[in-house]
PDB file of N, CA and C in Angstrom:
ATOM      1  N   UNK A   1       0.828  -1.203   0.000  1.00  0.00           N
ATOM      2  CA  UNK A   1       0.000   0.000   0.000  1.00  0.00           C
ATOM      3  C   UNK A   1       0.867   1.261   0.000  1.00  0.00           C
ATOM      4  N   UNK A   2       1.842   1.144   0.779  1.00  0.00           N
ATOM      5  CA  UNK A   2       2.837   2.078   1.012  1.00  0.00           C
ATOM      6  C   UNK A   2       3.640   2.465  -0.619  1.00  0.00           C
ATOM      7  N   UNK A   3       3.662   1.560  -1.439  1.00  0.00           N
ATOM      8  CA  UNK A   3       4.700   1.288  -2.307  1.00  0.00           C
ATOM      9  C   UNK A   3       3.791   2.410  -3.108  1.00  0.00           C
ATOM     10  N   UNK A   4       2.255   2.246  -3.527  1.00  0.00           N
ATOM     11  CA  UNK A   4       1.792   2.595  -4.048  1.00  0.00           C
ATOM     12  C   UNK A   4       0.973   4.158  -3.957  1.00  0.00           C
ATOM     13  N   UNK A   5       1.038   4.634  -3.073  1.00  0.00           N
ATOM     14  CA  UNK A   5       1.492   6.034  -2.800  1.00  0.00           C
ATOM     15  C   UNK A   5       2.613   7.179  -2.810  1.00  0.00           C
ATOM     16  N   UNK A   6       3.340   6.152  -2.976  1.00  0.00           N
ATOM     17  CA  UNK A   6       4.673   6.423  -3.562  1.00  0.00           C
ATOM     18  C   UNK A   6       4.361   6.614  -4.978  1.00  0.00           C
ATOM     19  N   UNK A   7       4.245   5.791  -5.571  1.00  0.00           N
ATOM     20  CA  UNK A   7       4.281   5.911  -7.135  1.00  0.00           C
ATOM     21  C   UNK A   7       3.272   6.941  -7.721  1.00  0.00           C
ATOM     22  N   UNK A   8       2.546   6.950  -7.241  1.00  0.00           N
ATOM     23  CA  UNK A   8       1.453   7.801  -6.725  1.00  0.00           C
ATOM     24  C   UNK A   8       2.330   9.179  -7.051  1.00  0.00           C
ATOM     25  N   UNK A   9       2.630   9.588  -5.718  1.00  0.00           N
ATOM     26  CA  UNK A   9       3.280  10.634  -5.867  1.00  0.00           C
ATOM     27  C   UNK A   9       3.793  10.981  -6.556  1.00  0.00           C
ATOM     28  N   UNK A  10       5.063  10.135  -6.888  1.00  0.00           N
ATOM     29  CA  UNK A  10       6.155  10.103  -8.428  1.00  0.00           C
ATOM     30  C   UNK A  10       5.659  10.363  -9.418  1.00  0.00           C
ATOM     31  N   UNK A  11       4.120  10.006  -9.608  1.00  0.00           N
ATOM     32  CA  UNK A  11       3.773  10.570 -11.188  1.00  0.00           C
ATOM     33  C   UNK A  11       3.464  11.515 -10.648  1.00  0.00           C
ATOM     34  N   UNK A  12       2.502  12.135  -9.752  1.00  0.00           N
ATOM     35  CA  UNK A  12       1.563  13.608  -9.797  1.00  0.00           C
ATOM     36  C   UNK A  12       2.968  14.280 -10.173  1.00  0.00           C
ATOM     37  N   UNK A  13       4.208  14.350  -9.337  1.00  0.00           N
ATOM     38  CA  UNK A  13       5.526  15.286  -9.086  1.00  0.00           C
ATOM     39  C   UNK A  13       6.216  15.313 -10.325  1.00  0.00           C
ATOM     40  N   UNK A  14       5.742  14.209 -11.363  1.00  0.00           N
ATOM     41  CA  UNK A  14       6.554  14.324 -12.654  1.00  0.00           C
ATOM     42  C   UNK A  14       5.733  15.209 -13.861  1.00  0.00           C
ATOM     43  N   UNK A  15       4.123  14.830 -13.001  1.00  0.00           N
ATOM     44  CA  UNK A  15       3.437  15.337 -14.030  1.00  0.00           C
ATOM     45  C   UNK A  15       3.224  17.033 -13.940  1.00  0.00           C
ATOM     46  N   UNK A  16       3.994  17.227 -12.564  1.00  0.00           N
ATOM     47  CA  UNK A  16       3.151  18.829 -12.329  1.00  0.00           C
ATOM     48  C   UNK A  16       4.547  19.597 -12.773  1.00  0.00           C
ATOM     49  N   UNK A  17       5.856  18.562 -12.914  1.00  0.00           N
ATOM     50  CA  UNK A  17       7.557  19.316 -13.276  1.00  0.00           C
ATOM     51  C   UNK A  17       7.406  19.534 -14.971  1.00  0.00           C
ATOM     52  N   UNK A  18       6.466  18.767 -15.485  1.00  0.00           N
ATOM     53  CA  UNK A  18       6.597  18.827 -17.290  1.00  0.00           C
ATOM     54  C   UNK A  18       5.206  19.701 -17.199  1.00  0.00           C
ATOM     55  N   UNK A  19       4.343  20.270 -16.601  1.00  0.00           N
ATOM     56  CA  UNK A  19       3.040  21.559 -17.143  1.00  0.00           C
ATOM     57  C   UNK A  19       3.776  22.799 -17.555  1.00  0.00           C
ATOM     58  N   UNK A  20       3.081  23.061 -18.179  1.00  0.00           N
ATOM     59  CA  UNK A  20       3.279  24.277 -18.140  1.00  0.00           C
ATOM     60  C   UNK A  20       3.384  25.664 -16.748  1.00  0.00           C
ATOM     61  N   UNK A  21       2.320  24.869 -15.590  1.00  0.00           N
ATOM     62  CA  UNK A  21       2.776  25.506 -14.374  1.00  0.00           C
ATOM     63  C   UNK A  21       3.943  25.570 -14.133  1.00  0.00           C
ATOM     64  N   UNK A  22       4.916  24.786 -14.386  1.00  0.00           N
ATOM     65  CA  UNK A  22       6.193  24.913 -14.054  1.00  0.00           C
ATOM     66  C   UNK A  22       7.008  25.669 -14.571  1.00  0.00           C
ATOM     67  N   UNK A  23       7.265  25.621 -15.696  1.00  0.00           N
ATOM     68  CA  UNK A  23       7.056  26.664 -16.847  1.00  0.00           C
ATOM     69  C   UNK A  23       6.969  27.728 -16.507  1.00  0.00           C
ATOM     70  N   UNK A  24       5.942  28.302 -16.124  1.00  0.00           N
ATOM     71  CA  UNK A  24       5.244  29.803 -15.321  1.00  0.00           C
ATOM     72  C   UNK A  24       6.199  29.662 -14.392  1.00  0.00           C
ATOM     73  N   UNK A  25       6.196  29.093 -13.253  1.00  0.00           N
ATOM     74  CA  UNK A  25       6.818  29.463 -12.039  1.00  0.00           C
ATOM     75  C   UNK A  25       8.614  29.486 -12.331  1.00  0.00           C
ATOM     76  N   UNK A  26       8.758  29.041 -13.217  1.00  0.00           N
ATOM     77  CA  UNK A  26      10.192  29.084 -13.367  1.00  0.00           C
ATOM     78  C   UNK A  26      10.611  30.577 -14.300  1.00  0.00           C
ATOM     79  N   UNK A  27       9.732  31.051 -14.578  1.00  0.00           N
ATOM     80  CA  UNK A  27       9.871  32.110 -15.671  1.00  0.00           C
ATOM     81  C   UNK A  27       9.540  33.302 -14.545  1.00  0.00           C
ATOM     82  N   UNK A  28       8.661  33.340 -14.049  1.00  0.00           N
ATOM     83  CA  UNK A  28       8.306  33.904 -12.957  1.00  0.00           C
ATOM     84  C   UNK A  28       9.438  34.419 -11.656  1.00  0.00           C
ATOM     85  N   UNK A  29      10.270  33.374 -11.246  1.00  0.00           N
ATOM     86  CA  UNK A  29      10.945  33.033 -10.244  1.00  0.00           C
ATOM     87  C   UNK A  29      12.507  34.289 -10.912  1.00  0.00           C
ATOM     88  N   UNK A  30      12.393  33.594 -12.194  1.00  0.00           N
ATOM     89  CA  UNK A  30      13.609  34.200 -13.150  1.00  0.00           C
ATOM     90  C   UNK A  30      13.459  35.627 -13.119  1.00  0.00           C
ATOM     91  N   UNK A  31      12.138  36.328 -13.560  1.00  0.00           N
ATOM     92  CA  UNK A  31      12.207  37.620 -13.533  1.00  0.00           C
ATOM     93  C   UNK A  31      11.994  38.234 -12.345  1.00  0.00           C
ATOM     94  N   UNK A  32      11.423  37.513 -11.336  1.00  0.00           N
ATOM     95  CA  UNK A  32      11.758  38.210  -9.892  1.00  0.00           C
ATOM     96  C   UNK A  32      13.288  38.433  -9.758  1.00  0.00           C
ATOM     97  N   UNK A  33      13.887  36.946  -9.920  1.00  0.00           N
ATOM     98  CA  UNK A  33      15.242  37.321  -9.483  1.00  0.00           C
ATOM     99  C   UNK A  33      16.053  38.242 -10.236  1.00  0.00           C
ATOM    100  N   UNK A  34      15.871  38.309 -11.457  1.00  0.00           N
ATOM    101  CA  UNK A  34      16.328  39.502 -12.281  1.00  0.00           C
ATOM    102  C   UNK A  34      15.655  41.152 -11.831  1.00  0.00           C
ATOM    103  N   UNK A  35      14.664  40.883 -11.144  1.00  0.00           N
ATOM    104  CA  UNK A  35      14.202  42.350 -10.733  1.00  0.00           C
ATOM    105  C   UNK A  35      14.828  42.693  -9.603  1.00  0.00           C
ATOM    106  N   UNK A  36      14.830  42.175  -8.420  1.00  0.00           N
ATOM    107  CA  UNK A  36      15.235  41.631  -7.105  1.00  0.00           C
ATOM    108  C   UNK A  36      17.274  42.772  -7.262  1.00  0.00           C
ATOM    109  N   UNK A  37      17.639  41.736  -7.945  1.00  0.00           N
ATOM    110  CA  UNK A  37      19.392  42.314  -8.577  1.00  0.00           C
ATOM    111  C   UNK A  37      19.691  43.549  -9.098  1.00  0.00           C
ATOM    112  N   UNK A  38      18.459  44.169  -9.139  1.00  0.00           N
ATOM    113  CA  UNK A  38      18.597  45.732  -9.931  1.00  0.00           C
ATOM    114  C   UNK A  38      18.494  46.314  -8.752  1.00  0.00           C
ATOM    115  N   UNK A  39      17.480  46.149  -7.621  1.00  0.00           N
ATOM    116  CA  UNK A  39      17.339  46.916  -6.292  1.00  0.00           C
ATOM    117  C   UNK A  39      18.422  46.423  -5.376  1.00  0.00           C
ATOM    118  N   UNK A  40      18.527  47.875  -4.716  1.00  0.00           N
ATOM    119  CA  UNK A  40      19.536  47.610  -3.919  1.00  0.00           C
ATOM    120  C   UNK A  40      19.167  47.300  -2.696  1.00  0.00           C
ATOM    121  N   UNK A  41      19.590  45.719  -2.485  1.00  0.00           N
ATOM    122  CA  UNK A  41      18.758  45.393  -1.341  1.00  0.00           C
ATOM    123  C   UNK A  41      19.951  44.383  -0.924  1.00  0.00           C
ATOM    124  N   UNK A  42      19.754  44.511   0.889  1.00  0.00           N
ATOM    125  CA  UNK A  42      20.653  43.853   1.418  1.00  0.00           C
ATOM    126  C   UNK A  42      19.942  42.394   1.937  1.00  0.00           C
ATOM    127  N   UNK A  43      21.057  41.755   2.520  1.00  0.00           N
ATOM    128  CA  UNK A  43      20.651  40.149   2.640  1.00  0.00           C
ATOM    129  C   UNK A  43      19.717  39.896   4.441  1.00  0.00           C
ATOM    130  N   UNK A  44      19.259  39.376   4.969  1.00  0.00           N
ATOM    131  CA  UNK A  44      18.573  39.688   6.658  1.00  0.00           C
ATOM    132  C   UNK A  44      20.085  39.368   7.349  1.00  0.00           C
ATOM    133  N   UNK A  45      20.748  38.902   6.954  1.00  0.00           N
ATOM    134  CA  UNK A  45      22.203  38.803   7.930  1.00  0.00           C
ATOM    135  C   UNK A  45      23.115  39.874   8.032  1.00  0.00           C
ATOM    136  N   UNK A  46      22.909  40.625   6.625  1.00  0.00           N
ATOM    137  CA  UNK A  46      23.790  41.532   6.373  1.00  0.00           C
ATOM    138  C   UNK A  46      22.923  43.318   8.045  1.00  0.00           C
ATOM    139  N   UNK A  47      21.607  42.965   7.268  1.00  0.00           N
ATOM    140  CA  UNK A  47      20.609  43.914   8.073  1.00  0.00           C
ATOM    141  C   UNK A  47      20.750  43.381   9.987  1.00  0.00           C
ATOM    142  N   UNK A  48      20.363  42.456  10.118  1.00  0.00           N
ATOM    143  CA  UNK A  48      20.455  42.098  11.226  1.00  0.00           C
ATOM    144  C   UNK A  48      22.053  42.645  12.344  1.00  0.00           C
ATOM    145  N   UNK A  49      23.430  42.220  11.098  1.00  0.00           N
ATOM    146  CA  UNK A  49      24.661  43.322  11.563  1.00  0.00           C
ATOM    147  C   UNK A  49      24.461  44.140  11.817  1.00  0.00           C
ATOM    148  N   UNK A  50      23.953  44.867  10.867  1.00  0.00           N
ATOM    149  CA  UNK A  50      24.014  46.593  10.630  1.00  0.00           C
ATOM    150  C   UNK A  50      23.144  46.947  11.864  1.00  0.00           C
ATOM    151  N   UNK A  51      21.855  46.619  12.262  1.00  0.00           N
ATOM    152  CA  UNK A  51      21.040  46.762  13.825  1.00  0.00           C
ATOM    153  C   UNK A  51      21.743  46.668  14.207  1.00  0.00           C
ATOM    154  N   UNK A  52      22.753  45.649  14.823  1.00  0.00           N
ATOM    155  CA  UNK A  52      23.629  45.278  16.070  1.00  0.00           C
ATOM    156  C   UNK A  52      24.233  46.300  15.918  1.00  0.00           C
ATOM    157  N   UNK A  53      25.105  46.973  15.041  1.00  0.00           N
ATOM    158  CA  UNK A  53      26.413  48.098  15.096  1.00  0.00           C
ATOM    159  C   UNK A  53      25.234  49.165  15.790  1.00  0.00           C
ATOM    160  N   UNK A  54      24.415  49.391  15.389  1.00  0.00           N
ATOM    161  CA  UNK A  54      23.351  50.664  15.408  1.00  0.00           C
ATOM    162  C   UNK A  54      22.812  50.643  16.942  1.00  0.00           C
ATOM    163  N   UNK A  55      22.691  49.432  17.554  1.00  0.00           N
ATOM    164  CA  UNK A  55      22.730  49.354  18.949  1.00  0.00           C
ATOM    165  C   UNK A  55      23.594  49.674  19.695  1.00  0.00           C
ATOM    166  N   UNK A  56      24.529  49.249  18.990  1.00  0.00           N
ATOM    167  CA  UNK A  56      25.854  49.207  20.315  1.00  0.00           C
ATOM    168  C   UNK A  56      26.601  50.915  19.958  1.00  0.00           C
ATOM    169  N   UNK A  57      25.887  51.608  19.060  1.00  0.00           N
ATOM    170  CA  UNK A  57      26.530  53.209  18.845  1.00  0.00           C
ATOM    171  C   UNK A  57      25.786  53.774  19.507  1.00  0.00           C
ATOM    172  N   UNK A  58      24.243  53.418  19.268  1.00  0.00           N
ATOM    173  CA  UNK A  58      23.626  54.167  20.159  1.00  0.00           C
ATOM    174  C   UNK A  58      23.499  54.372  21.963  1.00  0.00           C
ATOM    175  N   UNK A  59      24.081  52.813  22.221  1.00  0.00           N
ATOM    176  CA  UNK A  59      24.358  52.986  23.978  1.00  0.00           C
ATOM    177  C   UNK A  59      25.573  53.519  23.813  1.00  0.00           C
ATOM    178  N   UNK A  60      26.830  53.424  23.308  1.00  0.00           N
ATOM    179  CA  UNK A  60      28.072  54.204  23.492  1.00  0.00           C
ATOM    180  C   UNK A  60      27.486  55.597  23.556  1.00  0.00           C
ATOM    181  N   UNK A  61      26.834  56.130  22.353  1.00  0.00           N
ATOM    182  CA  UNK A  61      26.504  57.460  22.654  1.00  0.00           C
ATOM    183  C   UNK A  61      25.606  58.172  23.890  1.00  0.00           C
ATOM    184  N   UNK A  62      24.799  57.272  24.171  1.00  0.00           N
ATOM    185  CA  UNK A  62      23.676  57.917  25.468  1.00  0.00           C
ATOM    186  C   UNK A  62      24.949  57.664  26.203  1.00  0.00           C
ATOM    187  N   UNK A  63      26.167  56.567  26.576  1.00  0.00           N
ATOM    188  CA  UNK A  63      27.020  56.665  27.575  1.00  0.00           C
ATOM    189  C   UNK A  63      27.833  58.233  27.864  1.00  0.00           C
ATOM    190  N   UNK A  64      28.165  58.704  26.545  1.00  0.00           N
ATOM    191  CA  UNK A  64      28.969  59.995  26.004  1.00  0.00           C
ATOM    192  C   UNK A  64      28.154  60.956  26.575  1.00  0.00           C
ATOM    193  N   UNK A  65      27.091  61.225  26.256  1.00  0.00           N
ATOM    194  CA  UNK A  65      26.111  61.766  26.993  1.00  0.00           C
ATOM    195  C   UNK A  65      26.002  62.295  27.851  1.00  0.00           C
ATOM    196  N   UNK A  66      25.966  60.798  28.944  1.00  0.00           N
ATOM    197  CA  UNK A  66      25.670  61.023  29.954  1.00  0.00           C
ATOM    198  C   UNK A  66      26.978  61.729  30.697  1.00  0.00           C
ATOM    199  N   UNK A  67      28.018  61.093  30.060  1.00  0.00           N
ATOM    200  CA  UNK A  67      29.194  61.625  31.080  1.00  0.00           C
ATOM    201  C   UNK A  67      29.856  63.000  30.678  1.00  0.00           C
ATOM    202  N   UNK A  68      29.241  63.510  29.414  1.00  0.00           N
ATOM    203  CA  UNK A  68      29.312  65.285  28.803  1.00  0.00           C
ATOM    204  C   UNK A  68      28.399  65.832  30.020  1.00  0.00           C
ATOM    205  N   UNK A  69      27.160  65.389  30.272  1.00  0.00           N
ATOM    206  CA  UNK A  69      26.469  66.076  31.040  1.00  0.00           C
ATOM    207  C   UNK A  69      27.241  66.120  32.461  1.00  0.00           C
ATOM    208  N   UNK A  70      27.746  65.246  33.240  1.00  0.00           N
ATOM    209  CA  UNK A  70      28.266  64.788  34.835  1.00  0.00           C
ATOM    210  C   UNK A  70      29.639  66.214  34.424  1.00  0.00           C
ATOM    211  N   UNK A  71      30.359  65.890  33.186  1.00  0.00           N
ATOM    212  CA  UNK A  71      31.621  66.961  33.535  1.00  0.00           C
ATOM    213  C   UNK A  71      30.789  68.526  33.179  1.00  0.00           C
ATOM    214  N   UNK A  72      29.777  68.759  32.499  1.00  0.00           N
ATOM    215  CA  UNK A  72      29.401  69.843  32.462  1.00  0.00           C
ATOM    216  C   UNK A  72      28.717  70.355  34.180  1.00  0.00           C
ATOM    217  N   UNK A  73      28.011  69.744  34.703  1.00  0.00           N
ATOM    218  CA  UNK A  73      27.406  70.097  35.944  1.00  0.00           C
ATOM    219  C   UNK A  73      29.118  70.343  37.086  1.00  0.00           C
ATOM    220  N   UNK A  74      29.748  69.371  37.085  1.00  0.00           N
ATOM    221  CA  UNK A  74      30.615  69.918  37.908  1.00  0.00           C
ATOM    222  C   UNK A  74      31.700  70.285  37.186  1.00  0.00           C
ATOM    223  N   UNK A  75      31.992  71.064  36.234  1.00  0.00           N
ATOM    224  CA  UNK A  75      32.215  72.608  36.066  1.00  0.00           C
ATOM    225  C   UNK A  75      31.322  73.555  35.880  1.00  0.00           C
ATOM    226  N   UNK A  76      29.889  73.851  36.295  1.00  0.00           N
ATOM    227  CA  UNK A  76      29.522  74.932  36.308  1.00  0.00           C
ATOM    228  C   UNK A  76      29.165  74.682  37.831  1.00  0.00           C
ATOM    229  N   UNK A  77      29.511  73.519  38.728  1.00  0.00           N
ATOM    230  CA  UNK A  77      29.509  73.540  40.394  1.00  0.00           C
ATOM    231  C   UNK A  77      30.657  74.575  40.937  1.00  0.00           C
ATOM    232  N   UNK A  78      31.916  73.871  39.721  1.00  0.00           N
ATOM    233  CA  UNK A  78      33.004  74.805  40.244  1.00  0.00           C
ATOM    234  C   UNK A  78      33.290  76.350  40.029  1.00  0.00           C
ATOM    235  N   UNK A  79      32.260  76.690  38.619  1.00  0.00           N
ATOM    236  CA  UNK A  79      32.826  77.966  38.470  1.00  0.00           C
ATOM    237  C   UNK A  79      31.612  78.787  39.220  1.00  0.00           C
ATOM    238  N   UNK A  80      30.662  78.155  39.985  1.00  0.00           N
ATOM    239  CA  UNK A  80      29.918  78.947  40.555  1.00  0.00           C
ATOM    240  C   UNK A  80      30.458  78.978  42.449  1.00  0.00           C
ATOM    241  N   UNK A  81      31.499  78.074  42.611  1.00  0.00           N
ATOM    242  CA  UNK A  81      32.243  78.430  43.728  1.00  0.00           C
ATOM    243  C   UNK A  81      32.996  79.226  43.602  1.00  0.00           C
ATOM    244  N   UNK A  82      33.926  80.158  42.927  1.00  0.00           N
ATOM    245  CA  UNK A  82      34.796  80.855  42.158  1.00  0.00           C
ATOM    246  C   UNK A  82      34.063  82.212  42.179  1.00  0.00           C
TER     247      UNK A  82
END
């Protein structure tokens, strides 16, 4: 029974690789990917980097920040002792 669901399969999968659906989807697939190569578009690994750098600049900077602000308050502590 098993054998014959198999074979089964083997034709539907041979019969749906020789339609013309296939055909379509392969022509289809082609000019996406030919459209796809003209835009400039990056890969999700490449994007997913680029977040990470964009994280880790943006806490360095709130760090910068914060510690522009700490030396600004105590020099205007000191020049208001003065």
């Amino acid at each position: 029974m098993n054998n014959f669901f198999n074979d089964l399969q083997g034709k539907i999968n041979q019969a749906i690789d020789s339609s013309p659906a296939k055909d379509i989807e392969r022509n289809v697939k082609a000019m996406m990917t030919q459209g796809f190569s003209k835009l400039d578009l990056v890969t999700r690994e490449e994007f997913d980097i680029q977040a990470q750098v964009l994280a880790k600049t943006r806490a360095k900077l709130e760090a910068l920040e914060s510690r522009v602000a700490q030396l600004e308050a105590k020099l205007a502590a000191s020049e208001s002792k003065v």
